[in-house]
PDB file of N, CA and C in Angstrom:
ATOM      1  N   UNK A   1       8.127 -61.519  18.007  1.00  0.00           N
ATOM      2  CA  UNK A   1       9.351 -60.992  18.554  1.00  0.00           C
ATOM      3  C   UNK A   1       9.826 -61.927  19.656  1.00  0.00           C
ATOM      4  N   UNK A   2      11.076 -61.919  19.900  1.00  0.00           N
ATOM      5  CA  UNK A   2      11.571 -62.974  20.378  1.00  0.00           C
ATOM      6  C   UNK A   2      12.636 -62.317  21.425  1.00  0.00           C
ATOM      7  N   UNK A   3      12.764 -62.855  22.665  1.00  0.00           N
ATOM      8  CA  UNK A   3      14.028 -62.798  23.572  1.00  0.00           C
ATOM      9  C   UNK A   3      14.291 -64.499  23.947  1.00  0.00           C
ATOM     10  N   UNK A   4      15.479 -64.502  23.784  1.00  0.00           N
ATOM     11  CA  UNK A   4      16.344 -66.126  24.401  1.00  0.00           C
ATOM     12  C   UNK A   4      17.156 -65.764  25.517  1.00  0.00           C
ATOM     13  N   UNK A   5      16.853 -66.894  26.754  1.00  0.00           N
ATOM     14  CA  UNK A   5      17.616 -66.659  27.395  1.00  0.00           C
ATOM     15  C   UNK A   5      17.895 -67.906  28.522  1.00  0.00           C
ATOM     16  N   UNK A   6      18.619 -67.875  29.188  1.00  0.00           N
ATOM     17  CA  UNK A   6      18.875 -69.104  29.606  1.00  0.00           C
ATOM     18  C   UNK A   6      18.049 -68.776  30.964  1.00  0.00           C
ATOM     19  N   UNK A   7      18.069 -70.572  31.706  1.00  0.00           N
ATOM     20  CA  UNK A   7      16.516 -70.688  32.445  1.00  0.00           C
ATOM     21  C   UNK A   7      17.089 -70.020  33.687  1.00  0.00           C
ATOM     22  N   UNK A   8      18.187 -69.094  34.004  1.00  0.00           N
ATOM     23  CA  UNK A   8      18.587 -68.592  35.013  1.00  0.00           C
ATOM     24  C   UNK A   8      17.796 -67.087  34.123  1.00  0.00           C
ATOM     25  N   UNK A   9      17.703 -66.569  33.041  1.00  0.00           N
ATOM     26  CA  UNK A   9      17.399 -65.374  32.887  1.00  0.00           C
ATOM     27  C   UNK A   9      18.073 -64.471  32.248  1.00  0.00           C
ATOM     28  N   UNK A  10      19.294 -65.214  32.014  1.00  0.00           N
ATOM     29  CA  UNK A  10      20.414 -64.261  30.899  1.00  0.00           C
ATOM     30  C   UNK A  10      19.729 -64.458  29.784  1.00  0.00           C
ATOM     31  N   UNK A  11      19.842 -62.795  29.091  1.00  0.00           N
ATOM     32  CA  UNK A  11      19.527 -62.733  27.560  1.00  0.00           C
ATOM     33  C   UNK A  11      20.740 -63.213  27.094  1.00  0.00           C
ATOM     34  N   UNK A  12      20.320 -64.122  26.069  1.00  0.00           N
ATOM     35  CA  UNK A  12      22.111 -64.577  25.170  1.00  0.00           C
ATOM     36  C   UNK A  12      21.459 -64.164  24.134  1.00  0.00           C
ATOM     37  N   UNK A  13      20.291 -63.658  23.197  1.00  0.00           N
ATOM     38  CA  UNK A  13      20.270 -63.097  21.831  1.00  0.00           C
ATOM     39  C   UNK A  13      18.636 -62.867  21.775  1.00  0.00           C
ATOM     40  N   UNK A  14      18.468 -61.856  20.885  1.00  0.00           N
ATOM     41  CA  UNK A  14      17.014 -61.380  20.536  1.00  0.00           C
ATOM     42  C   UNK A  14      16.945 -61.454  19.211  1.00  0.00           C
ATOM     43  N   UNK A  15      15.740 -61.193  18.449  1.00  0.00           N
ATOM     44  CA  UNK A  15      15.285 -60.428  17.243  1.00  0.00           C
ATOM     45  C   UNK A  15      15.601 -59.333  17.300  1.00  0.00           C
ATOM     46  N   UNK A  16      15.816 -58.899  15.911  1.00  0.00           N
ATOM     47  CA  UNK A  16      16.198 -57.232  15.590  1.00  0.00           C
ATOM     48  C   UNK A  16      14.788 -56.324  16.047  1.00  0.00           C
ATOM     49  N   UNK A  17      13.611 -57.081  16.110  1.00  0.00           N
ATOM     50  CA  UNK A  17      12.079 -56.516  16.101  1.00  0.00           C
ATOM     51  C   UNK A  17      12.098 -56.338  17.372  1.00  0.00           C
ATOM     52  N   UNK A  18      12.315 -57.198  18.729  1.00  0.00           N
ATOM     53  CA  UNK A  18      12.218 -56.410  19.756  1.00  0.00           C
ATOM     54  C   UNK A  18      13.233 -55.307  20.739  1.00  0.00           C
ATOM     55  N   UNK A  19      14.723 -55.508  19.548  1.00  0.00           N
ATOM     56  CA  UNK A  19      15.178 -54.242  19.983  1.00  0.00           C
ATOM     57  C   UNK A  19      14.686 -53.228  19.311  1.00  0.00           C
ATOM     58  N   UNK A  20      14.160 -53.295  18.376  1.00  0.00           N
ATOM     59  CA  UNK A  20      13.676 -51.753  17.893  1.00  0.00           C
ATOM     60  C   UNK A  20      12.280 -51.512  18.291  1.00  0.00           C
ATOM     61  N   UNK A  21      11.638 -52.229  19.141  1.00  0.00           N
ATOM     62  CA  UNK A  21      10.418 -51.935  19.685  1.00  0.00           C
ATOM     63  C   UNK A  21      10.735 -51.353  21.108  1.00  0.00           C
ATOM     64  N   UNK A  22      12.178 -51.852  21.677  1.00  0.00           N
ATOM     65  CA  UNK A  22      12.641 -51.091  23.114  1.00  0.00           C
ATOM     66  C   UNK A  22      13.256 -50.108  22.525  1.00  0.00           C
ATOM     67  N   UNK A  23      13.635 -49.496  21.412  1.00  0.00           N
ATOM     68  CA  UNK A  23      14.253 -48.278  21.010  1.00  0.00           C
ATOM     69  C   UNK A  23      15.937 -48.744  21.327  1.00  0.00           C
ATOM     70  N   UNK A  24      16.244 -49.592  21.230  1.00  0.00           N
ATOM     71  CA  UNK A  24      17.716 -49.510  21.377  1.00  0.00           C
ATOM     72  C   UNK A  24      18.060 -51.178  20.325  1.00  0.00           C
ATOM     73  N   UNK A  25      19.678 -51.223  20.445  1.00  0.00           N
ATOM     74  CA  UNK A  25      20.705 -52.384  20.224  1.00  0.00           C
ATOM     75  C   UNK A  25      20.676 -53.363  20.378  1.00  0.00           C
ATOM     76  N   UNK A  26      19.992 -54.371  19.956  1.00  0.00           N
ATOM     77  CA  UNK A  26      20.202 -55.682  20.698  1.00  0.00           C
ATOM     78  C   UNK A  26      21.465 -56.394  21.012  1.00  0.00           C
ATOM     79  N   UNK A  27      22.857 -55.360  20.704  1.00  0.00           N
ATOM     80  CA  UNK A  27      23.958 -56.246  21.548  1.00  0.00           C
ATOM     81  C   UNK A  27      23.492 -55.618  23.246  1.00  0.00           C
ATOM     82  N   UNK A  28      22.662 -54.425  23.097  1.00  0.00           N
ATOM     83  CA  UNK A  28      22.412 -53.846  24.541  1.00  0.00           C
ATOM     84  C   UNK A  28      21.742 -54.378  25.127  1.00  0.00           C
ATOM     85  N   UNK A  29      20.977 -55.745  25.273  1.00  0.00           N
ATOM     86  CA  UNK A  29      20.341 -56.521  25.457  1.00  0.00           C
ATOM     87  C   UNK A  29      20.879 -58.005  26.050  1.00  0.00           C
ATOM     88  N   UNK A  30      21.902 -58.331  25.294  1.00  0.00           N
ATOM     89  CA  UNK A  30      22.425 -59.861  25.616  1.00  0.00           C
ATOM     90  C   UNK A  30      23.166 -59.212  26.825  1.00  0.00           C
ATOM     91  N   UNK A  31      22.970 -60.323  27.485  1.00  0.00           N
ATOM     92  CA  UNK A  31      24.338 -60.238  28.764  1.00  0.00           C
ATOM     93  C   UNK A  31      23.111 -59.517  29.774  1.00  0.00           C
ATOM     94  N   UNK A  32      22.152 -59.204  29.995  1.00  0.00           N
ATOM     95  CA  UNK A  32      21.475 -58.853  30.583  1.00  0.00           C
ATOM     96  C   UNK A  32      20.426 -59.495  31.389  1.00  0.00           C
ATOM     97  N   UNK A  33      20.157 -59.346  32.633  1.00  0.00           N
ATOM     98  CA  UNK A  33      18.802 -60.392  33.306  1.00  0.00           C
ATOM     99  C   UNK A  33      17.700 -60.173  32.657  1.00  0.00           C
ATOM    100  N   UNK A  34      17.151 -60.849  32.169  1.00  0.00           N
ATOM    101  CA  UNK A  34      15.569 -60.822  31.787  1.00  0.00           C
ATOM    102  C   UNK A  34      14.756 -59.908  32.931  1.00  0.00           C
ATOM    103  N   UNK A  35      14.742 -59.873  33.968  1.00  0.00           N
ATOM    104  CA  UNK A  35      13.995 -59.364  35.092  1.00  0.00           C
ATOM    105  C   UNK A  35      14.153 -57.776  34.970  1.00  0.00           C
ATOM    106  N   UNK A  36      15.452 -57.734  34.908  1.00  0.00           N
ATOM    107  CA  UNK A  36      16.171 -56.092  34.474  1.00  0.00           C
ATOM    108  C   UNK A  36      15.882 -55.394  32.735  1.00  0.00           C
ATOM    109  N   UNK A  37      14.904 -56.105  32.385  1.00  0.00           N
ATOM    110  CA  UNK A  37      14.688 -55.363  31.189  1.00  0.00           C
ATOM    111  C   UNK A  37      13.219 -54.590  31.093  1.00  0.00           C
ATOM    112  N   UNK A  38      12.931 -54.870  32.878  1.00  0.00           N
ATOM    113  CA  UNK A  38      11.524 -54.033  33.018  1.00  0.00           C
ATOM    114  C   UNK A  38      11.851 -52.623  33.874  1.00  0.00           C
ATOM    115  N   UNK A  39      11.130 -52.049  34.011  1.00  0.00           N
ATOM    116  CA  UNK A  39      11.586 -50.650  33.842  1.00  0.00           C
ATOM    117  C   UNK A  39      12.516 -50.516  35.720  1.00  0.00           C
ATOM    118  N   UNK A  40      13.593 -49.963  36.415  1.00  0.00           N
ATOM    119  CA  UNK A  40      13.583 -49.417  37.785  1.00  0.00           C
ATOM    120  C   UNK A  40      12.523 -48.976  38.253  1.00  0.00           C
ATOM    121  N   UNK A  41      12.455 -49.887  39.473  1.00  0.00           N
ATOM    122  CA  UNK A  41      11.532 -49.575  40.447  1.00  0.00           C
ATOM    123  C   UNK A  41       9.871 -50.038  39.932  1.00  0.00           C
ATOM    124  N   UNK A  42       9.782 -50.545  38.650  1.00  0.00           N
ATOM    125  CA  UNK A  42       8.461 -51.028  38.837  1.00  0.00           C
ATOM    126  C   UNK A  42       8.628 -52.895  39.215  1.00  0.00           C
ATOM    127  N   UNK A  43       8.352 -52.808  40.631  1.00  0.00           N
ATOM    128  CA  UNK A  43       8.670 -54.236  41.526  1.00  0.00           C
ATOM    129  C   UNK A  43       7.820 -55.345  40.496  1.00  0.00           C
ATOM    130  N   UNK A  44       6.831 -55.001  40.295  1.00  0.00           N
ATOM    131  CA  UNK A  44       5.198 -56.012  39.908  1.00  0.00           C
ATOM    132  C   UNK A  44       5.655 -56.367  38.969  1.00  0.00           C
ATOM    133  N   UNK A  45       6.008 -56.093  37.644  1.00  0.00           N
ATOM    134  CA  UNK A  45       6.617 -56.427  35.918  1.00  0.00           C
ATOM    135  C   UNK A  45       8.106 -56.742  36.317  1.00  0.00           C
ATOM    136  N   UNK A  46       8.872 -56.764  37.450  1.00  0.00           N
ATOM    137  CA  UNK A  46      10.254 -57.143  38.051  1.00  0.00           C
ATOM    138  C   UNK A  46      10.019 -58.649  38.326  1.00  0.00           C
ATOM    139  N   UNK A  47       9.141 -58.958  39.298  1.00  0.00           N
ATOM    140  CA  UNK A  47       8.425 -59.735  39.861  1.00  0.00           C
ATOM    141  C   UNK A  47       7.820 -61.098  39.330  1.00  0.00           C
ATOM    142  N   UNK A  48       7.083 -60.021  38.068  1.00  0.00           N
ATOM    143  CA  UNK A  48       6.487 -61.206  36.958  1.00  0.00           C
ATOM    144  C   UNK A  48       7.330 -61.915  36.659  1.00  0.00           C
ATOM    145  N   UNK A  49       8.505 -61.078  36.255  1.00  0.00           N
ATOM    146  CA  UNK A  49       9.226 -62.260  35.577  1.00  0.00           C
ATOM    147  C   UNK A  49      10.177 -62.994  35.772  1.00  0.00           C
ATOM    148  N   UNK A  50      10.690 -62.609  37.193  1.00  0.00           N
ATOM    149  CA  UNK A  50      11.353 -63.614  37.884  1.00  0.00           C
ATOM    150  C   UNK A  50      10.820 -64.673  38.739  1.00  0.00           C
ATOM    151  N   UNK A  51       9.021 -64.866  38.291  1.00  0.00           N
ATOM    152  CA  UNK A  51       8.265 -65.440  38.975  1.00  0.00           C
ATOM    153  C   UNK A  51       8.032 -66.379  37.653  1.00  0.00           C
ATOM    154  N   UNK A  52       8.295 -66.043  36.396  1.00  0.00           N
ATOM    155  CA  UNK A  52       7.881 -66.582  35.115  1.00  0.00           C
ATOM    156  C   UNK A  52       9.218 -67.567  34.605  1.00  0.00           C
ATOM    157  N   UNK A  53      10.287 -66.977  35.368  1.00  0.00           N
ATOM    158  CA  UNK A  53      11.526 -67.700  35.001  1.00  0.00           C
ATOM    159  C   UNK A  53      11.527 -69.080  36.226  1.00  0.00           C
ATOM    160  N   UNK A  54      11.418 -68.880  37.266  1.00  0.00           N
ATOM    161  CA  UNK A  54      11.052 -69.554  38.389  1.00  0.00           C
ATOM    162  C   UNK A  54      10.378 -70.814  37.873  1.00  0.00           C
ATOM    163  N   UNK A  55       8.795 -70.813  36.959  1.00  0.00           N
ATOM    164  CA  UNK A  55       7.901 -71.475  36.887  1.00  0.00           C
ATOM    165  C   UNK A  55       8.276 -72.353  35.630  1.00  0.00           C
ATOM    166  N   UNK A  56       9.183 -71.625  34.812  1.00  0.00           N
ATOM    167  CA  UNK A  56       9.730 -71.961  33.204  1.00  0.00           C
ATOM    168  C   UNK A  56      10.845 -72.825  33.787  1.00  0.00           C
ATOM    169  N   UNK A  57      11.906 -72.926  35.032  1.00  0.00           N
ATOM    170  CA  UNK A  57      12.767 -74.390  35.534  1.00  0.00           C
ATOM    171  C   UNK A  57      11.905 -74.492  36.161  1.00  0.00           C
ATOM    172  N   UNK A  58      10.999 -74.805  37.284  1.00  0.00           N
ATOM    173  CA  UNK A  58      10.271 -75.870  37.287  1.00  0.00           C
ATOM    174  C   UNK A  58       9.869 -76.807  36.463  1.00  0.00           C
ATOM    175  N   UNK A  59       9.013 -76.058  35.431  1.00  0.00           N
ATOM    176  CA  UNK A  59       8.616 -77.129  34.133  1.00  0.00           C
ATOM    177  C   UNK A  59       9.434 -77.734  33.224  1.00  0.00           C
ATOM    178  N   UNK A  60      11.089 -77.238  33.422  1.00  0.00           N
ATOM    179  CA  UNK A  60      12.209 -77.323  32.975  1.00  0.00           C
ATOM    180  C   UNK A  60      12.343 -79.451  33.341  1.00  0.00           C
ATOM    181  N   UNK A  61      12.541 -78.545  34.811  1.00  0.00           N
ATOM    182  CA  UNK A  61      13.075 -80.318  35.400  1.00  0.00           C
ATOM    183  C   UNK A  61      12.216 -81.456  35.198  1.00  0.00           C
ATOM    184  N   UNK A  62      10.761 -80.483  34.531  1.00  0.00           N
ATOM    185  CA  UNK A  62       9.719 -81.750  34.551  1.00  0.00           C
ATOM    186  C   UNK A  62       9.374 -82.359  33.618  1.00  0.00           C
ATOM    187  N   UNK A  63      10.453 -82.109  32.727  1.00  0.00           N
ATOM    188  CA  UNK A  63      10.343 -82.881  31.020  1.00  0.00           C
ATOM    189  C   UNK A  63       9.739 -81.892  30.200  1.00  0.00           C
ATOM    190  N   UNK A  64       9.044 -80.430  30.617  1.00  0.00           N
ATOM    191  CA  UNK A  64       8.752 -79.193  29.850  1.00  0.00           C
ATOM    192  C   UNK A  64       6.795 -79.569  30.449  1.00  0.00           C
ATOM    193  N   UNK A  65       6.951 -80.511  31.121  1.00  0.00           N
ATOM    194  CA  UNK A  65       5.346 -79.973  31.693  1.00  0.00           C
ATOM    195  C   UNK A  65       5.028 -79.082  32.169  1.00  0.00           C
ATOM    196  N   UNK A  66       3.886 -78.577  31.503  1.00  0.00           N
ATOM    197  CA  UNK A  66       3.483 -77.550  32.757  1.00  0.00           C
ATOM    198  C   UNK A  66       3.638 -76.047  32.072  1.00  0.00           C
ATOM    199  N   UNK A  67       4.650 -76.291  31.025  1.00  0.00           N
ATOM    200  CA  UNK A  67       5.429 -75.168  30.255  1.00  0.00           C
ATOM    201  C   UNK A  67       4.259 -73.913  29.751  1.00  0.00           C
ATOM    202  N   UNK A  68       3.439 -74.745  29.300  1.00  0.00           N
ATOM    203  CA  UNK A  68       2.431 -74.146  28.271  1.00  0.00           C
ATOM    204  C   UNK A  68       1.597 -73.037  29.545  1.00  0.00           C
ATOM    205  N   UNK A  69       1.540 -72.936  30.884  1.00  0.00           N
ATOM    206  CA  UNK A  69       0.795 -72.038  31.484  1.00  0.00           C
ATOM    207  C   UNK A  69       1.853 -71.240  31.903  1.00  0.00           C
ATOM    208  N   UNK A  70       2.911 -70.923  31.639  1.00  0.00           N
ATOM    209  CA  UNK A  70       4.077 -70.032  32.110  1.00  0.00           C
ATOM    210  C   UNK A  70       3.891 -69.107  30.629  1.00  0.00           C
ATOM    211  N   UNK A  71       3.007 -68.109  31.567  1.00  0.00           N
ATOM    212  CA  UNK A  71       2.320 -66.861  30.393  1.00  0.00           C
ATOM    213  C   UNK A  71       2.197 -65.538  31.329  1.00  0.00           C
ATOM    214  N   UNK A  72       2.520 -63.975  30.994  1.00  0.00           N
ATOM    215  CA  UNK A  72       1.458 -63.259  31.399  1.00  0.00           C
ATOM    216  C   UNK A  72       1.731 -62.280  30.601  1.00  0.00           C
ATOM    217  N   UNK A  73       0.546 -61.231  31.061  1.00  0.00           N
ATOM    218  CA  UNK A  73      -0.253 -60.562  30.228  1.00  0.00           C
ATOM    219  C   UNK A  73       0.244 -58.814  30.718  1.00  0.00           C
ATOM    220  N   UNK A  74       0.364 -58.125  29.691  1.00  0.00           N
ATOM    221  CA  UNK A  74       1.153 -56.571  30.442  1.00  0.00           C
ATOM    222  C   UNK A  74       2.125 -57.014  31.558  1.00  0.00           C
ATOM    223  N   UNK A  75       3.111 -56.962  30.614  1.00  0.00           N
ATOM    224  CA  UNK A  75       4.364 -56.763  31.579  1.00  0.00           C
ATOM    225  C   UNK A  75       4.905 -55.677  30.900  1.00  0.00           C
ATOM    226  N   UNK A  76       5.741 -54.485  31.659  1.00  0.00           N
ATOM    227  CA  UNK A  76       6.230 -54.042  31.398  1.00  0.00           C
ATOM    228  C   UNK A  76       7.469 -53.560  30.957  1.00  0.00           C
ATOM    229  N   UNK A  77       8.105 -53.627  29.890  1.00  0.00           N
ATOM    230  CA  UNK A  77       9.888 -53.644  29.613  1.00  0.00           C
ATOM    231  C   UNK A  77       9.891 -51.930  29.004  1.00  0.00           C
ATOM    232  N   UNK A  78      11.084 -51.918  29.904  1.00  0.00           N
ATOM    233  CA  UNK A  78      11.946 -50.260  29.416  1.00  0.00           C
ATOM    234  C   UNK A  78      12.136 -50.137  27.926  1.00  0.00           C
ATOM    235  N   UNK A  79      11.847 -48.912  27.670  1.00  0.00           N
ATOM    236  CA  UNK A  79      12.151 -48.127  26.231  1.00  0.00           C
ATOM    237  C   UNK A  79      13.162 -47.317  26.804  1.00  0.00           C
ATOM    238  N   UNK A  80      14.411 -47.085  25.852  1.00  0.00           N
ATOM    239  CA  UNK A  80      15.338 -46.175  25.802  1.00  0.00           C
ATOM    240  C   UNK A  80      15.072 -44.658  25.766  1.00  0.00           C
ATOM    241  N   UNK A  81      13.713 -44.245  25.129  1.00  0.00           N
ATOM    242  CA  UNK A  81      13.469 -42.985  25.219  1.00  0.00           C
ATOM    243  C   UNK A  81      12.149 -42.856  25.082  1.00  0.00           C
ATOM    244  N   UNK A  82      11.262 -43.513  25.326  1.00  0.00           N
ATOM    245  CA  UNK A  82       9.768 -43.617  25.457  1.00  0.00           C
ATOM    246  C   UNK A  82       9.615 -44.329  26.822  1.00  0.00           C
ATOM    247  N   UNK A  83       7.945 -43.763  26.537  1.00  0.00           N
ATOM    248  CA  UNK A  83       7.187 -45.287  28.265  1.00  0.00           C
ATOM    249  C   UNK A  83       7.624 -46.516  27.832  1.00  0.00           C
ATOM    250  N   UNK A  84       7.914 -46.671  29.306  1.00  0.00           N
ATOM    251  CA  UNK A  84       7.570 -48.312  28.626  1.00  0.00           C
ATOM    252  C   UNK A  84       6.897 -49.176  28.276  1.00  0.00           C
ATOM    253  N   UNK A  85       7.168 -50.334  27.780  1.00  0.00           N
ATOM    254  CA  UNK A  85       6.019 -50.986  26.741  1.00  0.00           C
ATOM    255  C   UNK A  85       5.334 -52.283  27.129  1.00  0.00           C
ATOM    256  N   UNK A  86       4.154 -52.286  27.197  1.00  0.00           N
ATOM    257  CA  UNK A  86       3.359 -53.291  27.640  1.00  0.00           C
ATOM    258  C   UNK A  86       3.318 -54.554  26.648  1.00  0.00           C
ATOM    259  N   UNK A  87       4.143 -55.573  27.037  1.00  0.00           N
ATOM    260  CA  UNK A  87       4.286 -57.144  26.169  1.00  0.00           C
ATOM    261  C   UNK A  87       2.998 -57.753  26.753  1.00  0.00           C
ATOM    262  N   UNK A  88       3.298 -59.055  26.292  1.00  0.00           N
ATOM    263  CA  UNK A  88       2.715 -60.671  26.817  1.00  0.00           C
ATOM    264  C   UNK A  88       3.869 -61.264  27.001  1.00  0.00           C
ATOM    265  N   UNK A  89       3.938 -62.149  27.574  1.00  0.00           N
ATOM    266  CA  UNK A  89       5.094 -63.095  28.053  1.00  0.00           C
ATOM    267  C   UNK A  89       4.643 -64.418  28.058  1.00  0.00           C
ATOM    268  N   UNK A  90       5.387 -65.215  26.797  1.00  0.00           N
ATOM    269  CA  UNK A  90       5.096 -66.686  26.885  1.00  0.00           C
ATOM    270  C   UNK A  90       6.502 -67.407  26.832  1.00  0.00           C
ATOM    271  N   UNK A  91       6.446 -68.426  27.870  1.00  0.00           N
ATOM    272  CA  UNK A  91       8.245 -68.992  28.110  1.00  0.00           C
ATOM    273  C   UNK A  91       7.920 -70.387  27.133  1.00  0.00           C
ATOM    274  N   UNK A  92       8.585 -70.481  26.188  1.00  0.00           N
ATOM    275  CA  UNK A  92       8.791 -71.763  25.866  1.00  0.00           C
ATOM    276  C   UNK A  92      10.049 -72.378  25.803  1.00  0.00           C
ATOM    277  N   UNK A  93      10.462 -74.214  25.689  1.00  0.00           N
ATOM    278  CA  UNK A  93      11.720 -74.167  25.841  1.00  0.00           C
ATOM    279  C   UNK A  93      12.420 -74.387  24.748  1.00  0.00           C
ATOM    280  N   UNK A  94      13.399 -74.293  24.580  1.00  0.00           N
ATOM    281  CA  UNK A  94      14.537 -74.441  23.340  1.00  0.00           C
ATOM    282  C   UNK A  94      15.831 -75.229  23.234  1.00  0.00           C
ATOM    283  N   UNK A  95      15.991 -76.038  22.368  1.00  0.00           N
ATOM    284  CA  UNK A  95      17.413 -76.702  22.339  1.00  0.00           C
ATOM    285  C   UNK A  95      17.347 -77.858  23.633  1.00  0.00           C
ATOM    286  N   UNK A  96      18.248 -77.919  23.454  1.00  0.00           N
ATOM    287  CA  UNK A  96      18.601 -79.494  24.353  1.00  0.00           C
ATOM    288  C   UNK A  96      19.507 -79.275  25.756  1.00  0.00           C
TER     289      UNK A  96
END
């Protein structure tokens, strides 16, 4: 399952598989911060991943070094009508 997004954190497009694993639309998805797709108010899975986007331009400016350890493990993203759901998070880069 897949989210794209640019190295600021905008979703610009997903798989159909991880909107139907958040229970919703994936047009409800694009146009959205990556950081904001973890649940209100849980700071730590907020955190992760604006700490994961952070580390993903770093390795950005560095020719994509470094890329391969911009990973973690239970993060949490909002379900539309369930708990929310415990991922992995691996940033790799895309396109030119």
């Amino acid at each position: 399952m897949r989210i794209y997004c640019t190295i600021t954190g905008t979703v610009v497009a997903t798989d159909r598989a991880i909107a139907t694993w958040l229970g919703c639309d994936a047009s409800l998805l694009v146009g959205r911060e990556l950081q904001h797709l973890a649940p209100e108010g849980d700071d730590a899975s907020r955190g992760t991943l604006a700490a994961l986007l952070q580390s993903a331009a770093e390795a950005a400016s560095n020719g994509g070094r470094g890329l391969a350890q911009v990973k973690a493990e239970g993060v949490a993203l909002s379900h539309k009508y369930a708990d929310p759901v415990l991922v992995d998070v691996n940033m790799e880069m895309a396109g030119t």
